[in-house]
N, C-alpha and C. Protein backbone atom coordinates (compact mmCIF):
# COMPACT_ATOMS: atom_id res chain seq x y z
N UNK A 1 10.22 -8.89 -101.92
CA UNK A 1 9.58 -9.80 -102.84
C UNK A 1 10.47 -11.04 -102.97
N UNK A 2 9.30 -12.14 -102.59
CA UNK A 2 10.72 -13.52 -102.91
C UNK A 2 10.77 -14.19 -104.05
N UNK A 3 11.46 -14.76 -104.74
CA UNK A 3 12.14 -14.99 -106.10
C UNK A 3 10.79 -15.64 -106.73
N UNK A 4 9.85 -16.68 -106.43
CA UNK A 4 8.62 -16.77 -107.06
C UNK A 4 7.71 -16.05 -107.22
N UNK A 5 7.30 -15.00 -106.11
CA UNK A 5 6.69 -13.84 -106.83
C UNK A 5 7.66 -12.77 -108.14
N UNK A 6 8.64 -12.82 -107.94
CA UNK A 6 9.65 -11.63 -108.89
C UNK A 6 9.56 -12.87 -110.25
N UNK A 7 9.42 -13.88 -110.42
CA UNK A 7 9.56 -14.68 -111.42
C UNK A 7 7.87 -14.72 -111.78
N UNK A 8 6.87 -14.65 -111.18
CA UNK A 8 5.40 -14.44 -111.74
C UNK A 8 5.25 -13.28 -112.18
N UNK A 9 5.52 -12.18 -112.15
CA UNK A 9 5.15 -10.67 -112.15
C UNK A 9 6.34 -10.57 -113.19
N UNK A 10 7.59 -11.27 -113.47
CA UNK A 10 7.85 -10.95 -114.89
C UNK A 10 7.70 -11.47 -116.12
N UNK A 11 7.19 -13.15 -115.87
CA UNK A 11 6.18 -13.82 -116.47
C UNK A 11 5.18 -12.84 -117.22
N UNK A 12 4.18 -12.46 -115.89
CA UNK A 12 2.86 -11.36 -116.35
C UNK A 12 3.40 -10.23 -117.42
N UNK A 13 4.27 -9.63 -117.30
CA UNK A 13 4.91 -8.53 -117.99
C UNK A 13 5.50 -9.17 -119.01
N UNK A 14 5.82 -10.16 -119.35
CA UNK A 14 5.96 -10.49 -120.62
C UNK A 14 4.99 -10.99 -121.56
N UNK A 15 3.97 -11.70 -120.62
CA UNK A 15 2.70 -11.98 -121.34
C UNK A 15 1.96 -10.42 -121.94
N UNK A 16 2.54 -9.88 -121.73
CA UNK A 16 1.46 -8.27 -121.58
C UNK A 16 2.46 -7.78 -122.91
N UNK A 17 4.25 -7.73 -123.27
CA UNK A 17 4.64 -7.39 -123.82
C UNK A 17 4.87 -8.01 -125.24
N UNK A 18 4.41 -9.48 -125.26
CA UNK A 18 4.51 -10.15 -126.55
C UNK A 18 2.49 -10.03 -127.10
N UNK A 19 2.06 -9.92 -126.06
CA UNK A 19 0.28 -9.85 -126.95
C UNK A 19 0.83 -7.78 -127.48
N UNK A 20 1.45 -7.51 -126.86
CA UNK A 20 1.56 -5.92 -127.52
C UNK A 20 2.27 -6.14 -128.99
N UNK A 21 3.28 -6.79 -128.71
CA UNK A 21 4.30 -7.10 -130.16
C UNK A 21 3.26 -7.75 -131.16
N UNK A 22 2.63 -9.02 -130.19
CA UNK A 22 1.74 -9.48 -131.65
C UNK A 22 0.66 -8.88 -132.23
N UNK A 23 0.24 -8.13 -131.75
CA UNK A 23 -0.96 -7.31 -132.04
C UNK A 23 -0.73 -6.04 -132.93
N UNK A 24 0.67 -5.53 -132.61
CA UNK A 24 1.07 -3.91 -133.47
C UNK A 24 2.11 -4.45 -134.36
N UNK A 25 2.96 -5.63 -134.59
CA UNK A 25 4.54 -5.29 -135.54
C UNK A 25 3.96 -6.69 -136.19
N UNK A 26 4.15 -6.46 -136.88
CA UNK A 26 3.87 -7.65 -138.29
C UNK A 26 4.63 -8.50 -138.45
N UNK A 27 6.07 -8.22 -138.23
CA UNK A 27 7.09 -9.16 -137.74
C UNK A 27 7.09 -10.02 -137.20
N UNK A 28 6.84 -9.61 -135.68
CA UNK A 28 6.74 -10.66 -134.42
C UNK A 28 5.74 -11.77 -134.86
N UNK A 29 4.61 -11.03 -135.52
CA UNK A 29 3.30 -11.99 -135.47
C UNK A 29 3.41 -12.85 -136.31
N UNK A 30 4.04 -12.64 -137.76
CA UNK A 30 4.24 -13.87 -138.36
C UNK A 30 5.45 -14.72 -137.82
N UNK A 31 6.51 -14.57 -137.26
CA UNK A 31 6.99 -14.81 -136.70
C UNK A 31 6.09 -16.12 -135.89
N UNK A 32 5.62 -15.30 -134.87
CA UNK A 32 4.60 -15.94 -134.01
C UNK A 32 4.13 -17.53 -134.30
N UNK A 33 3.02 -16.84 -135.82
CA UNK A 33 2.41 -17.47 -136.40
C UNK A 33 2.83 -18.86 -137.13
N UNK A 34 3.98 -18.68 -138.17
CA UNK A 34 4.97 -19.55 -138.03
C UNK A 34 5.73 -20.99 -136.96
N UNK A 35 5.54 -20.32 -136.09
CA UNK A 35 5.98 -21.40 -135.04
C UNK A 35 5.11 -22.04 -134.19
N UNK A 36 3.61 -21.31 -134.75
CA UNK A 36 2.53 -21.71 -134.16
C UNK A 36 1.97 -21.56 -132.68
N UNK A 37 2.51 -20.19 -132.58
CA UNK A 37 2.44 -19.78 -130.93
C UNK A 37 1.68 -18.97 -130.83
N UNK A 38 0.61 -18.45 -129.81
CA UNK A 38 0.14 -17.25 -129.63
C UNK A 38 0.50 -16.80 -128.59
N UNK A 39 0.00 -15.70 -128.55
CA UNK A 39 0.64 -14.84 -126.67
C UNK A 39 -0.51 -15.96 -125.43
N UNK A 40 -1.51 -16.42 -126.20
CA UNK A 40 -2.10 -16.90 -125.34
C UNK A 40 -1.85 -17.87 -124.31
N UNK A 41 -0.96 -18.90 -125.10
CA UNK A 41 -0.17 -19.85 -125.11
C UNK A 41 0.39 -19.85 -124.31
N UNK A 42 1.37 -18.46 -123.90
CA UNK A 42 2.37 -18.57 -123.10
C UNK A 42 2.14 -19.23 -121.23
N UNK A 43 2.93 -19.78 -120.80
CA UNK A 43 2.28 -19.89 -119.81
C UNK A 43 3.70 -20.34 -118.69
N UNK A 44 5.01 -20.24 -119.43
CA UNK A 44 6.25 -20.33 -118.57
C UNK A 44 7.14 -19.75 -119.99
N UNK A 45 8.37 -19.38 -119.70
CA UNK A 45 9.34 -19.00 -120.12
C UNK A 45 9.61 -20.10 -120.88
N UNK A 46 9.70 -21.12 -120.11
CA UNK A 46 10.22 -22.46 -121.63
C UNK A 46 9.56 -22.71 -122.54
N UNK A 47 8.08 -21.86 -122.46
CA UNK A 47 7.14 -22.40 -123.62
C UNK A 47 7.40 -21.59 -124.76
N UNK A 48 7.72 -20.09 -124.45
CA UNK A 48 8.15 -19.46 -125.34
C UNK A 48 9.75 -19.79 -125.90
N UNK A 49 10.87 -20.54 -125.27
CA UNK A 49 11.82 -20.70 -125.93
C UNK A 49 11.31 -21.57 -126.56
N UNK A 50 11.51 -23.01 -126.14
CA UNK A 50 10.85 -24.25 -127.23
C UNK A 50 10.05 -23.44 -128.33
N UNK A 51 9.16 -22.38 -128.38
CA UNK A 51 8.46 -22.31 -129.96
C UNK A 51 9.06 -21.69 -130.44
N UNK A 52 9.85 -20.46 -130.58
CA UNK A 52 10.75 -19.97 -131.31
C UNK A 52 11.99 -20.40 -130.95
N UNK A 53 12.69 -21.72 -130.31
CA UNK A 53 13.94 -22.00 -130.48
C UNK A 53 14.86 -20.83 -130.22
N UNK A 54 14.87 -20.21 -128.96
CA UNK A 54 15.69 -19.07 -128.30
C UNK A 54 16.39 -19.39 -127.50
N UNK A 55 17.37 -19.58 -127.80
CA UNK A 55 18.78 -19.86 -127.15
C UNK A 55 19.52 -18.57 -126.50
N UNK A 56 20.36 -18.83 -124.97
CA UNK A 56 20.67 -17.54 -124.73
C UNK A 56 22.38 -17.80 -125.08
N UNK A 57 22.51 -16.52 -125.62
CA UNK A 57 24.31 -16.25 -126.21
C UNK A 57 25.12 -16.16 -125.20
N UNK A 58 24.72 -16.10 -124.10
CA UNK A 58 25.92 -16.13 -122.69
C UNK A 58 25.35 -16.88 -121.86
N UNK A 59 26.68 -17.56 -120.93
CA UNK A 59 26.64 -18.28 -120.06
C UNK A 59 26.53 -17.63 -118.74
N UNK A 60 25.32 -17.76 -117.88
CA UNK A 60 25.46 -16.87 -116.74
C UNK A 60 25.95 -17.74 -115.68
N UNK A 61 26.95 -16.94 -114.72
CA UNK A 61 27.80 -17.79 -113.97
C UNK A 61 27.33 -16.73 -112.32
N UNK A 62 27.42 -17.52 -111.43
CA UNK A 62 27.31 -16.94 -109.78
C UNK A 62 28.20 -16.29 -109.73
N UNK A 63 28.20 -15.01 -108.99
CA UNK A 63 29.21 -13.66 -108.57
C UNK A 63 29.91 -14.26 -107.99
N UNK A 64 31.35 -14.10 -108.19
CA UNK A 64 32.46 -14.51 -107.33
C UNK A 64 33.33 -15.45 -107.83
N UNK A 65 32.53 -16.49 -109.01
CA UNK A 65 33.10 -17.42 -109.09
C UNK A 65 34.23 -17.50 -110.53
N UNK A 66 34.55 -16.44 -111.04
CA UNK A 66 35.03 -16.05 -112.31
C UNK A 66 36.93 -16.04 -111.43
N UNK A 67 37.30 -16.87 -112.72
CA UNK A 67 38.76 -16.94 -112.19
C UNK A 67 39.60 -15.23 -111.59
N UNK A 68 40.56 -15.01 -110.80
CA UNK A 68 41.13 -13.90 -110.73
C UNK A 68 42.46 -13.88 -112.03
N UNK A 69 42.37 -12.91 -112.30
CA UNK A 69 43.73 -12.26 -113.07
C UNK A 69 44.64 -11.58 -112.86
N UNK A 70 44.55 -11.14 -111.39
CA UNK A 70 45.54 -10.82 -110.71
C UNK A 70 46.09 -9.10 -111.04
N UNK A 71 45.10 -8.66 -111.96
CA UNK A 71 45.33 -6.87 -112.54
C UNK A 71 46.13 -7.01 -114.10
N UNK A 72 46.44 -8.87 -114.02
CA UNK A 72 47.24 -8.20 -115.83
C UNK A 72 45.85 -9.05 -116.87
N UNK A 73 46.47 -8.87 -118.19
CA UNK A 73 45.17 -8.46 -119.20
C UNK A 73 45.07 -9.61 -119.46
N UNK A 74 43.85 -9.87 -119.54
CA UNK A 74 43.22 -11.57 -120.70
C UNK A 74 42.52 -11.30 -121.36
N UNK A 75 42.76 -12.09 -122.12
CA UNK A 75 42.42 -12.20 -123.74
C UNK A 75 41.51 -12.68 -123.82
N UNK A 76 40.19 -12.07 -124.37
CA UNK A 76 38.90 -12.67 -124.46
C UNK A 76 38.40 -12.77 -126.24
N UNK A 77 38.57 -13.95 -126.72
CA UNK A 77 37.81 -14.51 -128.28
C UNK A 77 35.91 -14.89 -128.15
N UNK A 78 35.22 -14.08 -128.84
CA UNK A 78 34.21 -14.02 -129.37
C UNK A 78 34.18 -15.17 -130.18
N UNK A 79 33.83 -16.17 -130.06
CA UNK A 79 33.40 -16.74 -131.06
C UNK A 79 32.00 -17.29 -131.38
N UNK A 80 31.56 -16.73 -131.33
CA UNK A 80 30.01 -16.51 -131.46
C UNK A 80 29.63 -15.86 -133.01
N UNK A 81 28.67 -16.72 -133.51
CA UNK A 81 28.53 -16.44 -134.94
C UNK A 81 28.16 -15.13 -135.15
N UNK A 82 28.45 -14.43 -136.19
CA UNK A 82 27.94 -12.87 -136.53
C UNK A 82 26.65 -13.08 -137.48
């Protein structure tokens, strides 16, 4: 499967998993409702960030490219709001 079909078919599966959320949890839907979105709506991944303003908490970086440490320890700070 090449990366535009694997990126439509999880598109589809999310369209399928937020009309489930909005339809059964009361949460999501006002939620939803609030930001003025429906599942219908959806129609790319950015449409759903832009309406609920979903930001991702990590930076994803290409395999390989993460500094070496050579086997001794680094110190990793969270600073990411709680």
């Amino acid at each position: 499967m090449d990366r535009d079909e694997l990126r439509a078919l999880q598109l589809e599966r999310l369209r399928v998993t937020l009309a489930r959320a909005y339809q059964s949890i009361p949460f999501y839907r006002s939620r939803l409702d609030d930001a003025g979105f429906a599942p219908g709506d959806l129609k790319s991944l950015d449409d759903l960030r832009s309406a609920l303003l979903v930001r991702p908490k990590v930076k994803l970086v290409e395999p390989c490219t993460l500094e070496r440490t050579e086997g001794k320890a680094k110190r990793v700070v969270d600073n990411r709001p709680k």
